[in-house]
PDB file of N, CA and C in Angstrom:
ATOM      1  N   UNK A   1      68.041 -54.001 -36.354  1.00  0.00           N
ATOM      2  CA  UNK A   1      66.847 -54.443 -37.055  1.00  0.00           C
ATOM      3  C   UNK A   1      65.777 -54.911 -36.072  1.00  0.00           C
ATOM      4  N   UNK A   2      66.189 -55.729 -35.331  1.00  0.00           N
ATOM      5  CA  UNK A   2      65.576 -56.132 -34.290  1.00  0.00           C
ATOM      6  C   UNK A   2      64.770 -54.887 -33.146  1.00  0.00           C
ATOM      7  N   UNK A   3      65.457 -53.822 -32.844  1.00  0.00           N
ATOM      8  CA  UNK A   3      64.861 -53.136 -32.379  1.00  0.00           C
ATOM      9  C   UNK A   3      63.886 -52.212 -33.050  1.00  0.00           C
ATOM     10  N   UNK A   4      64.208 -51.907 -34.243  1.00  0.00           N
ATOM     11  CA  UNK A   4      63.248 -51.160 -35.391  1.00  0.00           C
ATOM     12  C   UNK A   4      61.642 -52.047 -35.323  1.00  0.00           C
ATOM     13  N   UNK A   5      62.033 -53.461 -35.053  1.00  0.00           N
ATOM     14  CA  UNK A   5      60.882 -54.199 -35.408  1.00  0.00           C
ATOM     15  C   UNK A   5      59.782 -54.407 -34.261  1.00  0.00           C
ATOM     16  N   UNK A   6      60.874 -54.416 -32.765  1.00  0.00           N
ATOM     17  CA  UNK A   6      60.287 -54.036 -31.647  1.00  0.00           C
ATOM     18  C   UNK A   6      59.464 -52.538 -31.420  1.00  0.00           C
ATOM     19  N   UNK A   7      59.711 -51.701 -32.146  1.00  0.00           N
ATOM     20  CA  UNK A   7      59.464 -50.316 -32.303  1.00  0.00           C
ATOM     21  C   UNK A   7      58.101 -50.229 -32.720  1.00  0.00           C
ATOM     22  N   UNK A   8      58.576 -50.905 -34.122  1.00  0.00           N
ATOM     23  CA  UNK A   8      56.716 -51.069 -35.019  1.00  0.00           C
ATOM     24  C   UNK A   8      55.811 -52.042 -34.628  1.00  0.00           C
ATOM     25  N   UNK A   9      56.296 -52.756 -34.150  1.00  0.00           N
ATOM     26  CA  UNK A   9      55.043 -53.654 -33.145  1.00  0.00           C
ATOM     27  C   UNK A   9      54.353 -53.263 -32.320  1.00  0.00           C
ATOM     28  N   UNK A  10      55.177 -51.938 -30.914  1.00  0.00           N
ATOM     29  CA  UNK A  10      54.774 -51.458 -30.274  1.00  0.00           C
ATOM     30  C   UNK A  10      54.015 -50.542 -30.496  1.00  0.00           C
ATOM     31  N   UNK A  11      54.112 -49.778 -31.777  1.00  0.00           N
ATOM     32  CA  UNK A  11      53.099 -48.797 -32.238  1.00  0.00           C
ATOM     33  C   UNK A  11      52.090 -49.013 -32.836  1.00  0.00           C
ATOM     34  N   UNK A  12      52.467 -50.497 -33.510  1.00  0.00           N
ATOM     35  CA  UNK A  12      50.893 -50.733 -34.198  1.00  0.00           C
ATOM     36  C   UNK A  12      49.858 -51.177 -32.475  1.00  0.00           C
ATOM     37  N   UNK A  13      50.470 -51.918 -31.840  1.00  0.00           N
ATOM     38  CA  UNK A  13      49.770 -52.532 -30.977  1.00  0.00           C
ATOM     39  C   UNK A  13      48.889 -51.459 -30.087  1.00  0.00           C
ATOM     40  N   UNK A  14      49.952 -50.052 -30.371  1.00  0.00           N
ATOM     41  CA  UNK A  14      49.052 -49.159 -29.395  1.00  0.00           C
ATOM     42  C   UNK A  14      47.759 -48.511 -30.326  1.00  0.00           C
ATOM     43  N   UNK A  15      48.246 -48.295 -31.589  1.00  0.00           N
ATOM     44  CA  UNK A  15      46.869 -47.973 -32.174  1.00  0.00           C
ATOM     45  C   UNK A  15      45.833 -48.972 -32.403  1.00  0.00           C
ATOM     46  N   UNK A  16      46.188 -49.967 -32.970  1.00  0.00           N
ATOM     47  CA  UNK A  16      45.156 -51.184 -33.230  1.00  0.00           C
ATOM     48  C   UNK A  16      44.111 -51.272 -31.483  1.00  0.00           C
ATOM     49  N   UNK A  17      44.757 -51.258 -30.502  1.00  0.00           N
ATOM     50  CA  UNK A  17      43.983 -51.415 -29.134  1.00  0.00           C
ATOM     51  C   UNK A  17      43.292 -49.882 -28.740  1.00  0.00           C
ATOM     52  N   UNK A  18      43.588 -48.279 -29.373  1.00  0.00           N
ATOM     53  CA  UNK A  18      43.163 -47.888 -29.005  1.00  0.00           C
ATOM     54  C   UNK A  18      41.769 -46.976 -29.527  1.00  0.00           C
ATOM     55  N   UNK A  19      41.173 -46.792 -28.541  1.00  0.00           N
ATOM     56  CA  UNK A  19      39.443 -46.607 -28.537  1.00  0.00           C
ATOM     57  C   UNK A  19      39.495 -45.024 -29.438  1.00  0.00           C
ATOM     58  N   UNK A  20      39.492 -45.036 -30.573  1.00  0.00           N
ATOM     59  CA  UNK A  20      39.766 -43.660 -31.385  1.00  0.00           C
ATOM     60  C   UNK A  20      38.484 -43.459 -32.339  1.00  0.00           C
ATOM     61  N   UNK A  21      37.568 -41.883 -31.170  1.00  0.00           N
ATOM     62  CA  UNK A  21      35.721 -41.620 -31.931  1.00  0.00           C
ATOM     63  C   UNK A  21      36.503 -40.501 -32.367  1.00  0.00           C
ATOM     64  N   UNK A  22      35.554 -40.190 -33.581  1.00  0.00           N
ATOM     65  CA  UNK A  22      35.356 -38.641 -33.877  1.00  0.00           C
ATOM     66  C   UNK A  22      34.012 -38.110 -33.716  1.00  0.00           C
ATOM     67  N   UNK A  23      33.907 -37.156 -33.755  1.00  0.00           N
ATOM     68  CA  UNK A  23      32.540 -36.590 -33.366  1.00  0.00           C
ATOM     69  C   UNK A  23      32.004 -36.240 -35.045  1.00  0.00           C
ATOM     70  N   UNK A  24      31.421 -36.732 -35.627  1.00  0.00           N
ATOM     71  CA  UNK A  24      30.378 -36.007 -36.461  1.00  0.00           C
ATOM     72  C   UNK A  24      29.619 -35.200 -36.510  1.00  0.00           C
ATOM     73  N   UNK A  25      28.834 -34.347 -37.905  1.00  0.00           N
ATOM     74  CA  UNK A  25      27.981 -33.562 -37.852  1.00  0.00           C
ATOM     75  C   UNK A  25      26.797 -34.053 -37.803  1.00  0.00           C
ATOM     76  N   UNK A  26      26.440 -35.227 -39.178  1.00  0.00           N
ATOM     77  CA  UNK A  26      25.442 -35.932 -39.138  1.00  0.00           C
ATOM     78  C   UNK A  26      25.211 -37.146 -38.901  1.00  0.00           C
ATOM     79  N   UNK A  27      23.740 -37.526 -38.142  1.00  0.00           N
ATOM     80  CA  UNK A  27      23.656 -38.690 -37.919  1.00  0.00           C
ATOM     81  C   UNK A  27      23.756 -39.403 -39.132  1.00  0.00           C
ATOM     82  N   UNK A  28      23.749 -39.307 -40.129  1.00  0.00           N
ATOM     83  CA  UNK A  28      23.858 -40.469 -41.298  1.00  0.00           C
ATOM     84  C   UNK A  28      25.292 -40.675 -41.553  1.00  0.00           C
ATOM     85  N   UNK A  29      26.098 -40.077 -41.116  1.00  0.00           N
ATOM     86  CA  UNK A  29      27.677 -40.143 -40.786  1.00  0.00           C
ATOM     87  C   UNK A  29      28.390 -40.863 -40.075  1.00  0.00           C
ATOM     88  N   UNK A  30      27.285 -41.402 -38.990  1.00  0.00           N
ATOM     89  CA  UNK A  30      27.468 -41.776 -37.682  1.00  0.00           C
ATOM     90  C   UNK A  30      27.538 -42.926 -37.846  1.00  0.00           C
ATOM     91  N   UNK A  31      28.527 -43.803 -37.408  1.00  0.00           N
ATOM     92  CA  UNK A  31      28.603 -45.589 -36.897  1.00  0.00           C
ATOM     93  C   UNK A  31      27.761 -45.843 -35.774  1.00  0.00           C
ATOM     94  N   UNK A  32      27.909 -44.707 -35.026  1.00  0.00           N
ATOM     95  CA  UNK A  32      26.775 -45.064 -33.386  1.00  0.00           C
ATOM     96  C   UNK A  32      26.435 -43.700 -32.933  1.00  0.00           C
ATOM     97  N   UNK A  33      25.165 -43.418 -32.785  1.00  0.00           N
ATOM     98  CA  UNK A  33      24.340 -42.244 -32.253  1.00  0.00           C
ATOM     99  C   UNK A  33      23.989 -42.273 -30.860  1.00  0.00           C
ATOM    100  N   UNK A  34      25.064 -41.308 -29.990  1.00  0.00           N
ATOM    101  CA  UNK A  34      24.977 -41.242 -28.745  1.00  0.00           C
ATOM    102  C   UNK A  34      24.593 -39.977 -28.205  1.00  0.00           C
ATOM    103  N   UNK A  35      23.895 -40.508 -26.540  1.00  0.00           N
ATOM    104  CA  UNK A  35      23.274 -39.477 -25.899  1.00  0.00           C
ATOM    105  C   UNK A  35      24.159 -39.142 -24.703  1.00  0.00           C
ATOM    106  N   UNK A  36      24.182 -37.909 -23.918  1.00  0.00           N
ATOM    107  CA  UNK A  36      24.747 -37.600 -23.492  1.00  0.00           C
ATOM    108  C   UNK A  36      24.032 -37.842 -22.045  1.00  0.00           C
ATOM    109  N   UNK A  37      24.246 -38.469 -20.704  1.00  0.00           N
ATOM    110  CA  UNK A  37      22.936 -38.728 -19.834  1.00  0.00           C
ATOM    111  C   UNK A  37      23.313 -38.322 -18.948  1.00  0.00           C
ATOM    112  N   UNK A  38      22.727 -37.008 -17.752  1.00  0.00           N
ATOM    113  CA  UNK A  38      22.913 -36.744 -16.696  1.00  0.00           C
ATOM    114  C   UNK A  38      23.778 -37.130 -15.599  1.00  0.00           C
ATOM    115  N   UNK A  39      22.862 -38.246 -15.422  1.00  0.00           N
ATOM    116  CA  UNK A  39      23.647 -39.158 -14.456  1.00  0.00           C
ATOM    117  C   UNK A  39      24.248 -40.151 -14.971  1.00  0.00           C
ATOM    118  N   UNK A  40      25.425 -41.050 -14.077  1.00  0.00           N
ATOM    119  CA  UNK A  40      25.831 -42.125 -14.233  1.00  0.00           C
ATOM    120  C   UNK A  40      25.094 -43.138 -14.445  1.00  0.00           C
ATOM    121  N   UNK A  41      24.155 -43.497 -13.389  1.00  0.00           N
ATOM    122  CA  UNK A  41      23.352 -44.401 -13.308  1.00  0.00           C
ATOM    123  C   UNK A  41      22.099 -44.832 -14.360  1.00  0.00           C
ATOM    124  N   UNK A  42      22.119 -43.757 -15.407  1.00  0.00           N
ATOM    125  CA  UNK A  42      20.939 -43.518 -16.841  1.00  0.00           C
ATOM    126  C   UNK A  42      22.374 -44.254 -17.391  1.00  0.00           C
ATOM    127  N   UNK A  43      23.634 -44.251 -17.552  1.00  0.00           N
ATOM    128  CA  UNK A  43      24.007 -44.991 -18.515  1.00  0.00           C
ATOM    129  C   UNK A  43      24.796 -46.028 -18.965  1.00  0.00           C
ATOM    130  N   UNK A  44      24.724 -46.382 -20.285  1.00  0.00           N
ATOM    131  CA  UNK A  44      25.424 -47.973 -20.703  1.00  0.00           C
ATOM    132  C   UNK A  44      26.485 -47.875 -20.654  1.00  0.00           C
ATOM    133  N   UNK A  45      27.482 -46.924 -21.041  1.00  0.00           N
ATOM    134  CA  UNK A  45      28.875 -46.685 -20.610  1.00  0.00           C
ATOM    135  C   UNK A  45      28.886 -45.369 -19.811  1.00  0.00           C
ATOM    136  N   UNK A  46      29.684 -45.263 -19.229  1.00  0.00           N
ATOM    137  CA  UNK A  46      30.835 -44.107 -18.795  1.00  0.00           C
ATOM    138  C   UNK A  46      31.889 -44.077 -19.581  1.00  0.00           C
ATOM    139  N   UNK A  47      32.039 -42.999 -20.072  1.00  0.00           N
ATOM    140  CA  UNK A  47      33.243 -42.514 -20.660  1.00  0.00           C
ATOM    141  C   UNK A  47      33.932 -41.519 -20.088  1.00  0.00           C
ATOM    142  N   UNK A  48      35.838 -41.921 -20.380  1.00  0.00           N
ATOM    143  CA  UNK A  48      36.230 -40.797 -20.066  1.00  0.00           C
ATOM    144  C   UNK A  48      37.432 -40.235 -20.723  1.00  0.00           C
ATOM    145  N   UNK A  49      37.328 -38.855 -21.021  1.00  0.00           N
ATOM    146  CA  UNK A  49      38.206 -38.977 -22.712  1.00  0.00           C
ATOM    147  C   UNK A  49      39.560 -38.453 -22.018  1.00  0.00           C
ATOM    148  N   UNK A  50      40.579 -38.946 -22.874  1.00  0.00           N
ATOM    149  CA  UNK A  50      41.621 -39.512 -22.657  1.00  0.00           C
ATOM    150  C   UNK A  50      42.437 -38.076 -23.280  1.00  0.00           C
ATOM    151  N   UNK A  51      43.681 -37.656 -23.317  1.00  0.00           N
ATOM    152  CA  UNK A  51      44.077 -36.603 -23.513  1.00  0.00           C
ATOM    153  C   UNK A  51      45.405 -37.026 -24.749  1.00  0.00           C
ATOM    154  N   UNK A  52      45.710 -38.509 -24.302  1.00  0.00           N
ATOM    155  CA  UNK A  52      46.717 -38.649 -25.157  1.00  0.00           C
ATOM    156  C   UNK A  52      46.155 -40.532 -25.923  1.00  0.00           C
ATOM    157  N   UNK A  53      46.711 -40.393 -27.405  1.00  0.00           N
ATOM    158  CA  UNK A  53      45.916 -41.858 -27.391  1.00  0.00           C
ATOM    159  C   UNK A  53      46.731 -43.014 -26.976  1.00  0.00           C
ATOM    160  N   UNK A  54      48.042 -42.933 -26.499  1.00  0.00           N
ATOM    161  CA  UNK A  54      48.244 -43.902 -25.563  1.00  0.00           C
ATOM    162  C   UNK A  54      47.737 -44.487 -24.215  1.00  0.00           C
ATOM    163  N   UNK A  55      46.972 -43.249 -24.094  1.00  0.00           N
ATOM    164  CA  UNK A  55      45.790 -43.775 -22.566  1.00  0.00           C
ATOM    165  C   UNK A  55      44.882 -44.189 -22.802  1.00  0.00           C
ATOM    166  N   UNK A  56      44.547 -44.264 -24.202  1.00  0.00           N
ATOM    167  CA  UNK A  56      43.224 -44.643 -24.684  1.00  0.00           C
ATOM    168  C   UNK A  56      42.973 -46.113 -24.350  1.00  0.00           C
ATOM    169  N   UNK A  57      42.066 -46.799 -24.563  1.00  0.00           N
ATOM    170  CA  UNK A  57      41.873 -48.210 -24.323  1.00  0.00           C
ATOM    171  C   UNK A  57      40.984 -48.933 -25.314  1.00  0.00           C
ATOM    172  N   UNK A  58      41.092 -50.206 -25.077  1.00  0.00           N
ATOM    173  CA  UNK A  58      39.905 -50.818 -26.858  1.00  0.00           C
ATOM    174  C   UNK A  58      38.651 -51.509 -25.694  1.00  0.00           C
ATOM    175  N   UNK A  59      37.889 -50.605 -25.959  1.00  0.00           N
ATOM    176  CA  UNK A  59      36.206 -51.132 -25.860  1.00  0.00           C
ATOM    177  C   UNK A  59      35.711 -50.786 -24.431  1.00  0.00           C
ATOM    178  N   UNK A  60      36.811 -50.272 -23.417  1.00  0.00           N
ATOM    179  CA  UNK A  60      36.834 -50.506 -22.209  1.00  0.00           C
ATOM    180  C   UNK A  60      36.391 -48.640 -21.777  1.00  0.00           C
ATOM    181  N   UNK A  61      35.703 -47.697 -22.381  1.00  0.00           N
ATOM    182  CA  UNK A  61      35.282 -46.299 -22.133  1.00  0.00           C
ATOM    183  C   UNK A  61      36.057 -45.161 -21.967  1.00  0.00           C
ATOM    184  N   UNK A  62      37.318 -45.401 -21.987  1.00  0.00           N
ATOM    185  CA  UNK A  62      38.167 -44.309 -22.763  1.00  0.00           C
ATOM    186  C   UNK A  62      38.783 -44.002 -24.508  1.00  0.00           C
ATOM    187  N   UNK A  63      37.660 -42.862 -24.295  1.00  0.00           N
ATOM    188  CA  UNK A  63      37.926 -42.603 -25.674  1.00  0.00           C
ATOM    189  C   UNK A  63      39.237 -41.354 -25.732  1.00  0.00           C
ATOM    190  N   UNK A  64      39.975 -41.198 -26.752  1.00  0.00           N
ATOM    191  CA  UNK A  64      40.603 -40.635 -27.794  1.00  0.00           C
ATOM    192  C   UNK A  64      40.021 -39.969 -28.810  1.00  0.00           C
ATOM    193  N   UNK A  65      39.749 -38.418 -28.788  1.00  0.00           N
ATOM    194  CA  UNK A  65      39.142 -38.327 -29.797  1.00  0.00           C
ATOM    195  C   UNK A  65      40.077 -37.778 -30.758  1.00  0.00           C
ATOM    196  N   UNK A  66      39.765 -38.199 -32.107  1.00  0.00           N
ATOM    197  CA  UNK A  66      41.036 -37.516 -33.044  1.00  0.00           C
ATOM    198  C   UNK A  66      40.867 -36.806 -33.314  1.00  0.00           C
ATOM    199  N   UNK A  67      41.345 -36.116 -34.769  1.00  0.00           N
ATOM    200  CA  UNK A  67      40.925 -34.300 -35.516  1.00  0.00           C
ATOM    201  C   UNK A  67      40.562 -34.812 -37.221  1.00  0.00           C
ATOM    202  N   UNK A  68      40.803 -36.198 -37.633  1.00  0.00           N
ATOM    203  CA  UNK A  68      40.328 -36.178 -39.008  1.00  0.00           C
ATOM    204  C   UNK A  68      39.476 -37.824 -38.783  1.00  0.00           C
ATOM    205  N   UNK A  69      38.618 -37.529 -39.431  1.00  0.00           N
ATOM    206  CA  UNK A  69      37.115 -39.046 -39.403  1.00  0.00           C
ATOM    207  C   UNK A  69      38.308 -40.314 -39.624  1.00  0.00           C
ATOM    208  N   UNK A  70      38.656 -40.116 -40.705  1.00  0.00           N
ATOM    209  CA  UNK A  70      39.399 -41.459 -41.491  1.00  0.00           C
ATOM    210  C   UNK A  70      40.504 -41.841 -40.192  1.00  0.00           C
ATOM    211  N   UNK A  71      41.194 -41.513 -39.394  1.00  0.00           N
ATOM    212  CA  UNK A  71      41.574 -42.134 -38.081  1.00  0.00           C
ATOM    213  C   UNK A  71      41.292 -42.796 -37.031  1.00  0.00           C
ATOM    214  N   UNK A  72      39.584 -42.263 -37.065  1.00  0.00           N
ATOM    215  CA  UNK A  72      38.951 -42.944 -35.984  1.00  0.00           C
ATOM    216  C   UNK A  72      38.754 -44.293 -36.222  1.00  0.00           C
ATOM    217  N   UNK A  73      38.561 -45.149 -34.984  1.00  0.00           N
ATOM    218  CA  UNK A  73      38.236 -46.579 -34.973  1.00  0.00           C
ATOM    219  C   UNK A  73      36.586 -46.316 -35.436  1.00  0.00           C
ATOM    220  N   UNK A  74      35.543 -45.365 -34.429  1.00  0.00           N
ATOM    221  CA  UNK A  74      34.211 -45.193 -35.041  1.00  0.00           C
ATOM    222  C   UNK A  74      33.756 -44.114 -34.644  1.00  0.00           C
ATOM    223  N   UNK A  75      33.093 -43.301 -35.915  1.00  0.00           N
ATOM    224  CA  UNK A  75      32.320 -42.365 -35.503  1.00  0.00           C
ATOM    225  C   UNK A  75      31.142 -42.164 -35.068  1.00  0.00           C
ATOM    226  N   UNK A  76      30.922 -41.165 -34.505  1.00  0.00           N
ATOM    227  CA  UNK A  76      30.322 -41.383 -33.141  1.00  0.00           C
ATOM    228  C   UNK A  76      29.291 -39.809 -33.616  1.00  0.00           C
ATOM    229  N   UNK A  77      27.933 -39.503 -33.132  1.00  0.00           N
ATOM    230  CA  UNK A  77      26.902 -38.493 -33.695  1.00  0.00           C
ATOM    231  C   UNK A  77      26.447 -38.120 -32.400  1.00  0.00           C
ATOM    232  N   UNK A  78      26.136 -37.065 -31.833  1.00  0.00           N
ATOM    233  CA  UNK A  78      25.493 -36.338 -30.405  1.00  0.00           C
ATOM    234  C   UNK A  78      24.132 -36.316 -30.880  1.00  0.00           C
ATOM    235  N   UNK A  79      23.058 -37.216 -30.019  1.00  0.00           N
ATOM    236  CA  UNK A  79      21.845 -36.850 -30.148  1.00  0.00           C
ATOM    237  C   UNK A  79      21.038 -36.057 -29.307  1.00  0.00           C
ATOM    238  N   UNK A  80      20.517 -35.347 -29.912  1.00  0.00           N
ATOM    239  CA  UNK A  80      19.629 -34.413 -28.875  1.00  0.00           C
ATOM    240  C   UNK A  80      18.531 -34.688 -28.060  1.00  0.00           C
ATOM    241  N   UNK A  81      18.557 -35.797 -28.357  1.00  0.00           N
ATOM    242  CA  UNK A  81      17.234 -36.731 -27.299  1.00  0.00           C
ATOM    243  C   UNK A  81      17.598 -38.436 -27.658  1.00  0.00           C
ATOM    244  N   UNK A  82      18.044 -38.589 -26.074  1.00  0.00           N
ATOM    245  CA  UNK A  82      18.015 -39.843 -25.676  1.00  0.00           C
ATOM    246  C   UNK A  82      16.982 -40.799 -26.663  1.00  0.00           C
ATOM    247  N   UNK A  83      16.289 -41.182 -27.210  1.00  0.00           N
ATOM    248  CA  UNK A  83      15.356 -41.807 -27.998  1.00  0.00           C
ATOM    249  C   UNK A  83      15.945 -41.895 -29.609  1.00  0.00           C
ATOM    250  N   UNK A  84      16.497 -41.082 -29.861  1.00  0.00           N
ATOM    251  CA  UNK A  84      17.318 -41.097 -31.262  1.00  0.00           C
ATOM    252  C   UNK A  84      18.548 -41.762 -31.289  1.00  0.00           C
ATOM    253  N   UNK A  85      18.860 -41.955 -29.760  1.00  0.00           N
ATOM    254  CA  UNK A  85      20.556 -42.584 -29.425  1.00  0.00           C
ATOM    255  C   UNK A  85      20.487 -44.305 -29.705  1.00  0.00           C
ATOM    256  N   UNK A  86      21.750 -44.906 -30.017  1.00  0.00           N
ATOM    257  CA  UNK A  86      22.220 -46.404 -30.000  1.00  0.00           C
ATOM    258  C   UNK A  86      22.739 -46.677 -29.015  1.00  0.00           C
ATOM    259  N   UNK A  87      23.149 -45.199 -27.450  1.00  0.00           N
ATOM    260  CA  UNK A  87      23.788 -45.735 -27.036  1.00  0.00           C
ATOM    261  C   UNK A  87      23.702 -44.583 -25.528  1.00  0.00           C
ATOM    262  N   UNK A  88      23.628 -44.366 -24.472  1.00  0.00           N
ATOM    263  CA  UNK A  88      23.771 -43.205 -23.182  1.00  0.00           C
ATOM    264  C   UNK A  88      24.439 -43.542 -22.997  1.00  0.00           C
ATOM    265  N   UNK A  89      25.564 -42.602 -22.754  1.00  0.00           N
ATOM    266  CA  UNK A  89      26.979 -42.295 -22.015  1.00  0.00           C
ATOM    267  C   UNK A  89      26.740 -41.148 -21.110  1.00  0.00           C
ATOM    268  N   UNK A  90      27.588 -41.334 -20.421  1.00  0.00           N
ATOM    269  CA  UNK A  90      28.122 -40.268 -19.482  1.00  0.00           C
ATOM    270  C   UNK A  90      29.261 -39.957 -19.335  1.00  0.00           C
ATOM    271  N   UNK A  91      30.113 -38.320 -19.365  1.00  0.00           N
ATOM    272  CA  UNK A  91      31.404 -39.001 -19.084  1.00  0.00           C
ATOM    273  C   UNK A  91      31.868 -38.599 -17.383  1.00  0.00           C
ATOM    274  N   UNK A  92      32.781 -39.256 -17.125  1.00  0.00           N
ATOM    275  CA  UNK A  92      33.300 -38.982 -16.039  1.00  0.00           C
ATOM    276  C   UNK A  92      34.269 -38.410 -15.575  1.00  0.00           C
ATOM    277  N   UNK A  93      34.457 -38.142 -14.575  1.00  0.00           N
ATOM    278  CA  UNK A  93      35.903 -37.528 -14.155  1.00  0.00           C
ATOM    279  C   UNK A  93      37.141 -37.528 -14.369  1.00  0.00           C
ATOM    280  N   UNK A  94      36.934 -39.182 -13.781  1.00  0.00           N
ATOM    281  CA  UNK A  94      37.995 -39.973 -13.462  1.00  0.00           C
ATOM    282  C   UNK A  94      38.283 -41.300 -13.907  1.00  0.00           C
ATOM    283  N   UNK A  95      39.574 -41.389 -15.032  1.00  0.00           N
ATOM    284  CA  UNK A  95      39.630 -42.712 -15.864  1.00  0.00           C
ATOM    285  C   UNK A  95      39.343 -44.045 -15.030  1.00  0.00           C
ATOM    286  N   UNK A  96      39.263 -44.036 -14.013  1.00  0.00           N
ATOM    287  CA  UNK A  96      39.014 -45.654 -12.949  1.00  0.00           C
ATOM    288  C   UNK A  96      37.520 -45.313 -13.006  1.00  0.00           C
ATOM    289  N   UNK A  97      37.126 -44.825 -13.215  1.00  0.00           N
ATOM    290  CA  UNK A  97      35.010 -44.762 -13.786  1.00  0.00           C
ATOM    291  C   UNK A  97      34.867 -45.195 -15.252  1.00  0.00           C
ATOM    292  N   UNK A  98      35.543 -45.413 -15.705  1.00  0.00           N
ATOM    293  CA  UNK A  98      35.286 -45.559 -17.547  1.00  0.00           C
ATOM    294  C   UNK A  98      34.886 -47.240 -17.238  1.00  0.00           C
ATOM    295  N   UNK A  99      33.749 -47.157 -18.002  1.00  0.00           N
ATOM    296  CA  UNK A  99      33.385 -48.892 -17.913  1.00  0.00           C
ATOM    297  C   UNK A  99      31.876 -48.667 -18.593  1.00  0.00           C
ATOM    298  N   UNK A 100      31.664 -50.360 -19.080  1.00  0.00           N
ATOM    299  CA  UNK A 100      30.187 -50.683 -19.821  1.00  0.00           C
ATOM    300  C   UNK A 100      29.464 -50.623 -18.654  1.00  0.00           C
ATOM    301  N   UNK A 101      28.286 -49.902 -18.755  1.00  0.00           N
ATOM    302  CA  UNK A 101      27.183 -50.609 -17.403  1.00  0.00           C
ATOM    303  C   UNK A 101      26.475 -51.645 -18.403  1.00  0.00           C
ATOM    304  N   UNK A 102      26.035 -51.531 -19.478  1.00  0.00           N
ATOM    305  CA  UNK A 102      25.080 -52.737 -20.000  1.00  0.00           C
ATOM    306  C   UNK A 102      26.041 -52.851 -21.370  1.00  0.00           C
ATOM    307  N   UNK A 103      26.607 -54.453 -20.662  1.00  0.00           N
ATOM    308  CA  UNK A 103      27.272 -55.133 -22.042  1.00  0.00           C
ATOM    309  C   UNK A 103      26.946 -55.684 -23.180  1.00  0.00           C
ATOM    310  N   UNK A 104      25.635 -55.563 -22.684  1.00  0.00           N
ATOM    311  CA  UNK A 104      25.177 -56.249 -24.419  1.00  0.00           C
ATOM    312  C   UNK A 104      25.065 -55.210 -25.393  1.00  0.00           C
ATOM    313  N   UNK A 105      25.244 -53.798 -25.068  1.00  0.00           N
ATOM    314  CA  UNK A 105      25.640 -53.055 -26.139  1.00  0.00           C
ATOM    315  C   UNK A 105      26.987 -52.981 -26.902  1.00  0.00           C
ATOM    316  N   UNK A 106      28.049 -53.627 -26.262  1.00  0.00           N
ATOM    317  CA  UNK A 106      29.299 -53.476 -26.015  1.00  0.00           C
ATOM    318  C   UNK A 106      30.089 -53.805 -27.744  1.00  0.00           C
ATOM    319  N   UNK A 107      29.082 -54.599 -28.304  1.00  0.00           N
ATOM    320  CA  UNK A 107      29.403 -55.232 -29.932  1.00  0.00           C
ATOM    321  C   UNK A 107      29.327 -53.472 -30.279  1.00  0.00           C
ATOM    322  N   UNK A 108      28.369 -52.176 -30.697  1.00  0.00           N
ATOM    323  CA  UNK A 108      28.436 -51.081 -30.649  1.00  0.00           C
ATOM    324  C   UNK A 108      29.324 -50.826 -31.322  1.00  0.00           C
ATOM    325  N   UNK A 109      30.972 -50.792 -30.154  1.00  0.00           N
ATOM    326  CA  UNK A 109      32.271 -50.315 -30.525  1.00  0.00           C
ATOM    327  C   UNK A 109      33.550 -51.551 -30.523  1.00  0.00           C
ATOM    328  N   UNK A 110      32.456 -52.460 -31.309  1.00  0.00           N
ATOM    329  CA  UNK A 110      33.801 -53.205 -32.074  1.00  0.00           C
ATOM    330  C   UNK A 110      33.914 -52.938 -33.216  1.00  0.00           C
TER     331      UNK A 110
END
C-alpha cells in the first residue's frame, strides 16, 4: 500500500510541476500570445522544448508540449508580429539556456 502511495505521489508531483503549452490556432484561444524572437537577447524567456514531460519544468522555460488543449498547464498562440505578443521567446538549443530574462512577466505562466 505504501508503495502504491509512493507511486501516486510521485506522478502527481511530476505533472502538477510540469511546464505543459499547447499550441493553438486562435489567439482568442490563447492564455498567452507569443512571439517567436531572433535572437536571445530580444527575449523574456528562452525556451527549450523538452522531448519527454518528465524533463519538463514549472515556470523555469522548458516546455512540454502535449497533443490535446485540456492537458496543458497553458495555452499558448504564435504571433506573427512581435506587437500582438504577451510575451518573446526564443528557443534554444540547449536545456541549461532555458530561463526568464525579464521576470516580471513570469506571473504569464502561472
Amino acid at each position: 500500500m505504501r508503495l502504491l502511495l509512493a507511486i501516486a505521489t510521485i506522478f502527481i508531483a511530476t505533472h502538477v510541476l510540469a511546464q505543459k503549452v499547447y499550441s493553438v490556432e486562435y489567439a482568442s484561444q490563447a492564455d498567452v500570445k507569443v512571439y517567436v524572437v531572433e535572437y536571445e537577447s530580444q527575449a523574456d524567456l528562452s525556451v527549450f522544448k523538452v522531448d519527454y514531460l518528465s524533463q519538463a519544468g514549472k515556470n523555469n522555460g522548458k516546455w512540454f508540449f502535449v497533443e490535446y488543449a485540456p492537458q496543458a498547464d497553458k495555452k499558448i498562440f504564435f504571433t506573427e508580429y512581435a506587437s500582438q505578443s504577451d510575451l518573446l521567446i526564443y528557443f534554444t538549443e540547449y536545456h541549461s539556456q532555458a530561463k526568464w530574462k525579464k521576470k516580471e512577466k513570469m506571473h504569464l505562466f502561472y
